[in-house]
C-alpha atoms as a PDB file:
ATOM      1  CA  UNK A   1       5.000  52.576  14.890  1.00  0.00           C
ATOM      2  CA  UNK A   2       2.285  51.580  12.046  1.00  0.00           C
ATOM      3  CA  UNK A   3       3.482  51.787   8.841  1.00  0.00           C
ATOM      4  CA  UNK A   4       1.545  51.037   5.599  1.00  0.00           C
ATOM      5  CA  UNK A   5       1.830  48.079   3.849  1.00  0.00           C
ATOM      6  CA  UNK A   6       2.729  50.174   0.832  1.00  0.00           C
ATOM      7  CA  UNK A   7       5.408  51.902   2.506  1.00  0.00           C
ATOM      8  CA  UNK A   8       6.824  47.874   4.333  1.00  0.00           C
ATOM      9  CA  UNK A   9       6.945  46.264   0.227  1.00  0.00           C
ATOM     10  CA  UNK A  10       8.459  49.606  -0.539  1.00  0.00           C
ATOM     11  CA  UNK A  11      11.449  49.469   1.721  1.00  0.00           C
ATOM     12  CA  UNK A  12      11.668  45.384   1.753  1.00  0.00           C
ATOM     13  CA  UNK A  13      11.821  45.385  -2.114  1.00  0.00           C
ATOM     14  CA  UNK A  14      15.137  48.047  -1.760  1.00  0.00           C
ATOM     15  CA  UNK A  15      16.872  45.518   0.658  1.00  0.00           C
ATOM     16  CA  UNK A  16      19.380  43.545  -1.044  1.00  0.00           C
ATOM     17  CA  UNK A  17      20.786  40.395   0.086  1.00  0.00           C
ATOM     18  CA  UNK A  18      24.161  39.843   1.563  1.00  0.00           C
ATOM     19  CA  UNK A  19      26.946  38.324  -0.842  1.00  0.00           C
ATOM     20  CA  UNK A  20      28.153  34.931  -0.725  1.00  0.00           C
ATOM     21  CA  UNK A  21      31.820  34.757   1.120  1.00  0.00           C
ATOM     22  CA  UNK A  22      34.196  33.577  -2.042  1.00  0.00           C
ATOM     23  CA  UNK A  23      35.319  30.521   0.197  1.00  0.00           C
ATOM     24  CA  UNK A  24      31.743  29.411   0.242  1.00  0.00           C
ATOM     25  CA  UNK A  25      31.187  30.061  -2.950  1.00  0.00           C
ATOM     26  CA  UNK A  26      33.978  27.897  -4.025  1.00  0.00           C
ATOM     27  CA  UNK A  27      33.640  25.341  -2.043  1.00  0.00           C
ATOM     28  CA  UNK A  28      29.715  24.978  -3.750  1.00  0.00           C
ATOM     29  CA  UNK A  29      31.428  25.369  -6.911  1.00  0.00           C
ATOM     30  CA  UNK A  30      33.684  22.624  -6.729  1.00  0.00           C
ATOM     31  CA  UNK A  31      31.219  20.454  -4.897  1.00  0.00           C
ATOM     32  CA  UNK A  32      29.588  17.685  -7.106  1.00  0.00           C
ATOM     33  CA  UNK A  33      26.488  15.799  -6.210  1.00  0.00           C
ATOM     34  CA  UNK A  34      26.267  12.416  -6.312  1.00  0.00           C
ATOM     35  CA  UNK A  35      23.803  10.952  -8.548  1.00  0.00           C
ATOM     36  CA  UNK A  36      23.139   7.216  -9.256  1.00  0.00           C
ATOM     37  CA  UNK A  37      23.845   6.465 -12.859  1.00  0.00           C
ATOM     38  CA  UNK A  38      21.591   5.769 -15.201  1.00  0.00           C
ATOM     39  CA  UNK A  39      22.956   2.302 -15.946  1.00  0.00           C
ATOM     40  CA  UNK A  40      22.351   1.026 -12.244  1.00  0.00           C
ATOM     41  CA  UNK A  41      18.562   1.137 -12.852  1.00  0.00           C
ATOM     42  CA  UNK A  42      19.141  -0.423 -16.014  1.00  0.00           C
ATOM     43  CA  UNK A  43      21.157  -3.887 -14.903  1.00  0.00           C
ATOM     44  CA  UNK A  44      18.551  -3.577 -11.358  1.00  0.00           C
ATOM     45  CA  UNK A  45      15.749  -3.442 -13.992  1.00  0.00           C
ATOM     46  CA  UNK A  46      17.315  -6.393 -17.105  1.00  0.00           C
ATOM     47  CA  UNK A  47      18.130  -8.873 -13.916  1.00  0.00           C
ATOM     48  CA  UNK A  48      14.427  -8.517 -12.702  1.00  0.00           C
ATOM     49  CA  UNK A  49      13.189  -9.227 -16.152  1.00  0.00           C
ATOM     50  CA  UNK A  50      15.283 -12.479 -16.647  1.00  0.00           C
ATOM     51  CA  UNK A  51      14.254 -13.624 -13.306  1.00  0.00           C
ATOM     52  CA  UNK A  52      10.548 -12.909 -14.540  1.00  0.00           C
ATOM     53  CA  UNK A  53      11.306 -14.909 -17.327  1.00  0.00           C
ATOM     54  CA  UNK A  54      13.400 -17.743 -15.866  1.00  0.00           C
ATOM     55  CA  UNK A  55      10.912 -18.264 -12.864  1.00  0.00           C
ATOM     56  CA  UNK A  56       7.233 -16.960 -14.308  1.00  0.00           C
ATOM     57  CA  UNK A  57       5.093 -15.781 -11.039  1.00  0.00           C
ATOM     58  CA  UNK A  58       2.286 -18.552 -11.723  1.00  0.00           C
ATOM     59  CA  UNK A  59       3.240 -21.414 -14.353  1.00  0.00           C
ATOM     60  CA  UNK A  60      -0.218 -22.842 -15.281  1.00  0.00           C
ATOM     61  CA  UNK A  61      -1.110 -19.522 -16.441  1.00  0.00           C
ATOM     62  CA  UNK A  62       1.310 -19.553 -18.771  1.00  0.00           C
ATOM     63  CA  UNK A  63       1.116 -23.017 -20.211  1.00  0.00           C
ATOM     64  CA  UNK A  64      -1.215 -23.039 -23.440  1.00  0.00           C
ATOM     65  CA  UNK A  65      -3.423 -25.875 -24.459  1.00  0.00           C
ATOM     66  CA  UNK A  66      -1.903 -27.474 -27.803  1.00  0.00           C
ATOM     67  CA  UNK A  67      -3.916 -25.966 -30.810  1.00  0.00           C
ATOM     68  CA  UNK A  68      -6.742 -27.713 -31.588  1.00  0.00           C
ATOM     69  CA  UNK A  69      -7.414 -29.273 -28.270  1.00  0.00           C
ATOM     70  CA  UNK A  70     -10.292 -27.880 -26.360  1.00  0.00           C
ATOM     71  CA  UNK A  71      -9.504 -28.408 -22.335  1.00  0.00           C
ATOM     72  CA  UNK A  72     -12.075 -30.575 -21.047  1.00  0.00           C
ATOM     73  CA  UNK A  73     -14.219 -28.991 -18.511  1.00  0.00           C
ATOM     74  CA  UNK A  74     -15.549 -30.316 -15.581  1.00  0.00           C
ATOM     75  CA  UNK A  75     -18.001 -29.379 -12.526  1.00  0.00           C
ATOM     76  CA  UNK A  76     -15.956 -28.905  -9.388  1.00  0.00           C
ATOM     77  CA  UNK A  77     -17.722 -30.608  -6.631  1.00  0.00           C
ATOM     78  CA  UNK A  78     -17.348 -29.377  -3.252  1.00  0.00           C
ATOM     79  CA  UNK A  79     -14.804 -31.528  -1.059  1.00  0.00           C
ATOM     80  CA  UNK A  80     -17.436 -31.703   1.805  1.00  0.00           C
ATOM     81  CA  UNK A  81     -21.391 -31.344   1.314  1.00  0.00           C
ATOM     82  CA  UNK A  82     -22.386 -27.861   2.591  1.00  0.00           C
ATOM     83  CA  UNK A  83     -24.624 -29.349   5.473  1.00  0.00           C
ATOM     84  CA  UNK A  84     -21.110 -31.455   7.495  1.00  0.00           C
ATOM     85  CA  UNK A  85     -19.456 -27.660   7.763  1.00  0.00           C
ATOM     86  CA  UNK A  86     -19.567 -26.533  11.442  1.00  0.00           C
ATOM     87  CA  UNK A  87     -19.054 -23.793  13.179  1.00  0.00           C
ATOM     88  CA  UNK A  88     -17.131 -23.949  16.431  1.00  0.00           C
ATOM     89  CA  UNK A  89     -16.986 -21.606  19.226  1.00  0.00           C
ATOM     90  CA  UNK A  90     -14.970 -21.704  22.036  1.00  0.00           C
ATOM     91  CA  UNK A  91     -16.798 -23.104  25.411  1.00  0.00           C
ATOM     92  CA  UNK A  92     -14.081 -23.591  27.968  1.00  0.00           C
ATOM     93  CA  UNK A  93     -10.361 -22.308  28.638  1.00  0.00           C
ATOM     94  CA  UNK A  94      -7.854 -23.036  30.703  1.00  0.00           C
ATOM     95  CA  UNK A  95      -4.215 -22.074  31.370  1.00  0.00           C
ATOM     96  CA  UNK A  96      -1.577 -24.342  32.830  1.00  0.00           C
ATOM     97  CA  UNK A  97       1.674 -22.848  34.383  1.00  0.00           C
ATOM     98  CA  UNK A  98       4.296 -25.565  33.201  1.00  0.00           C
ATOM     99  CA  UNK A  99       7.781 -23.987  34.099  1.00  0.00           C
ATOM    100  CA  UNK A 100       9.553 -20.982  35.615  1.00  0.00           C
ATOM    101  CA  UNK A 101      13.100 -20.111  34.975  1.00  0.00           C
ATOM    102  CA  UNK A 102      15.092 -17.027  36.329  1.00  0.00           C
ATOM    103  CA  UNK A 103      16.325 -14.788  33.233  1.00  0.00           C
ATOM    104  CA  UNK A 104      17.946 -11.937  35.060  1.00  0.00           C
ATOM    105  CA  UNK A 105      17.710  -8.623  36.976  1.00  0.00           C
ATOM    106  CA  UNK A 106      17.330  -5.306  35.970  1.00  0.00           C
ATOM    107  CA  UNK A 107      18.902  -2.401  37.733  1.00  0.00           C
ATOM    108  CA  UNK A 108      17.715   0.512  36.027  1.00  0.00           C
ATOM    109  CA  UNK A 109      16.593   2.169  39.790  1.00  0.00           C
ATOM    110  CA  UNK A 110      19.724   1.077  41.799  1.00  0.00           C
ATOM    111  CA  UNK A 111      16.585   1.032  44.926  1.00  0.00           C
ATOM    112  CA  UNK A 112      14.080  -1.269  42.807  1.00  0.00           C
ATOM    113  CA  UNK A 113      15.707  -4.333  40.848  1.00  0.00           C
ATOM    114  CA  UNK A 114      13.562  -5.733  38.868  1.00  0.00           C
ATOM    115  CA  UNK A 115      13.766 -10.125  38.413  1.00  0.00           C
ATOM    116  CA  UNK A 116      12.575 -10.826  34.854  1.00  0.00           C
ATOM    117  CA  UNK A 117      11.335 -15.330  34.543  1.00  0.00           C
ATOM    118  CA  UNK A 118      10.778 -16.605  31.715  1.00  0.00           C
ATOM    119  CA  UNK A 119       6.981 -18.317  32.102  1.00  0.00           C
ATOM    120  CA  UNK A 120       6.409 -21.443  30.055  1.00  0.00           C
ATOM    121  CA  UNK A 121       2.437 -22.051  29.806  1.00  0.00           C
ATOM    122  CA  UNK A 122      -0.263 -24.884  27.870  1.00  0.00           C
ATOM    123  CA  UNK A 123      -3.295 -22.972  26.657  1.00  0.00           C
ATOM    124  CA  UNK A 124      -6.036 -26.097  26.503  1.00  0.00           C
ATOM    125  CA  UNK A 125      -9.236 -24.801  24.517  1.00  0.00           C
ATOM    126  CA  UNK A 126     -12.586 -26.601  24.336  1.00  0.00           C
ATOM    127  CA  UNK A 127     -14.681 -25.798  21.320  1.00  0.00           C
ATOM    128  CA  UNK A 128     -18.442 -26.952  20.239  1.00  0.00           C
ATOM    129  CA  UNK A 129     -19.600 -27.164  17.193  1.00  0.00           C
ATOM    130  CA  UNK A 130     -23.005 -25.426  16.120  1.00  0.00           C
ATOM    131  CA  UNK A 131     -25.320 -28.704  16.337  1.00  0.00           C
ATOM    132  CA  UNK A 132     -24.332 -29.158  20.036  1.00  0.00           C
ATOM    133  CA  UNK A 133     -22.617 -32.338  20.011  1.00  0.00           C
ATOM    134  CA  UNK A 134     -19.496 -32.084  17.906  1.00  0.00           C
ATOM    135  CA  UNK A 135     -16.714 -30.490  20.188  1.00  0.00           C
ATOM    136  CA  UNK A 136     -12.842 -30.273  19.607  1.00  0.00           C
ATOM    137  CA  UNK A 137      -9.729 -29.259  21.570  1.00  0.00           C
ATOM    138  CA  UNK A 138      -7.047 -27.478  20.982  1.00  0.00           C
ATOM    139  CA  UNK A 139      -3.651 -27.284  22.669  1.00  0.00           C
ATOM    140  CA  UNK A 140      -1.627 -24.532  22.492  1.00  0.00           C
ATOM    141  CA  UNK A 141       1.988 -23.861  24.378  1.00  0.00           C
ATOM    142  CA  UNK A 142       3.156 -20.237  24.852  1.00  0.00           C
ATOM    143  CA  UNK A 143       6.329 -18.336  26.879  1.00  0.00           C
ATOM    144  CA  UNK A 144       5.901 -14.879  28.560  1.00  0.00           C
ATOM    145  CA  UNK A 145       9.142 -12.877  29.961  1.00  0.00           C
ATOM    146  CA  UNK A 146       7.373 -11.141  33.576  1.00  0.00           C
ATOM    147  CA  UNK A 147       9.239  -8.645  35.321  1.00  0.00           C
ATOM    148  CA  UNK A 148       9.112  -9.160  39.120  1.00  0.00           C
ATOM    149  CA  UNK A 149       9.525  -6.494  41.515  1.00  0.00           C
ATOM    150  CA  UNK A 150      12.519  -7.098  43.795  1.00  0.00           C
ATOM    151  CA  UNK A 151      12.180  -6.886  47.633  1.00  0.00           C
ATOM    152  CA  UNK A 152      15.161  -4.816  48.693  1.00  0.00           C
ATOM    153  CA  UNK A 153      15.850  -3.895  52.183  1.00  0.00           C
END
């Protein structure tokens, strides 16, 4: 069954759609949405501005010399002299196991419980500087939760 486009617009321009049931329709006429009022965004809006003004984002941008008064300027020197900066890579690692405590068990698969412990670890890290003598370490403590699978039988 081909018909021609002509002839499909044709016949889909005479359909007509179906009319609202009156219930419905009154029930959309009585229905009123809910819209934020105007004066909301209006006291959200004033309290932001007198918190902007009570508690400026950066005071000493705000402060102005006294008129007259030219702020003195002066060279900023670097805190350290450019040839004491290092830079440090990491040369050895090591992980300590410190404590193991039971948290629970799992029973998701009533055949395979699962035991989760709560791993308590010191990360110890070596660095050396880039001149090869200067080195540094680092200490570091860190938990884990591990889930264990149970041996059921």
């Amino acid at each position: 069954m081909n018909i021609e486009d002509d002839e499909l617009e044709r016949r889909l321009q005479a359909l007509q759609p179906a009319a609202v049931p009156e219930p419905l329709a009154a029930r959309l006429q009585q229905a009123q949405p809910k819209r934020p009022h105007w004066w909301y965004l209006t006291a959200a809006m004033t309290g932001v501005a007198v918190l902007f003004l009570r508690f400026p984002p950066h005071p000493e941008e705000v402060t102005a010399p006294a008129p007259g008064l030219s702020p003195a300027v002066t060279a900023q020197t670097p805190a350290e002299p450019l040839e004491d900066l290092r830079v440090f890579l990491p040369i050895e690692q090591t992980s300590t196991l410190v404590k193991v405590e039971k948290v629970g068990v799992l029973e998701t698969d009533p055949e395979r419980p699962i035991q989760l412990m709560r791993t308590f670890w010191v990360d110890d890290v070596t660095y050396r500087g880039d001149d090869g003598v200067s080195t540094f370490q680092r200490q570091e403590s860190r938990m884990e939760i591990v889930p264990v699978a149970m041996q059921t039988y």
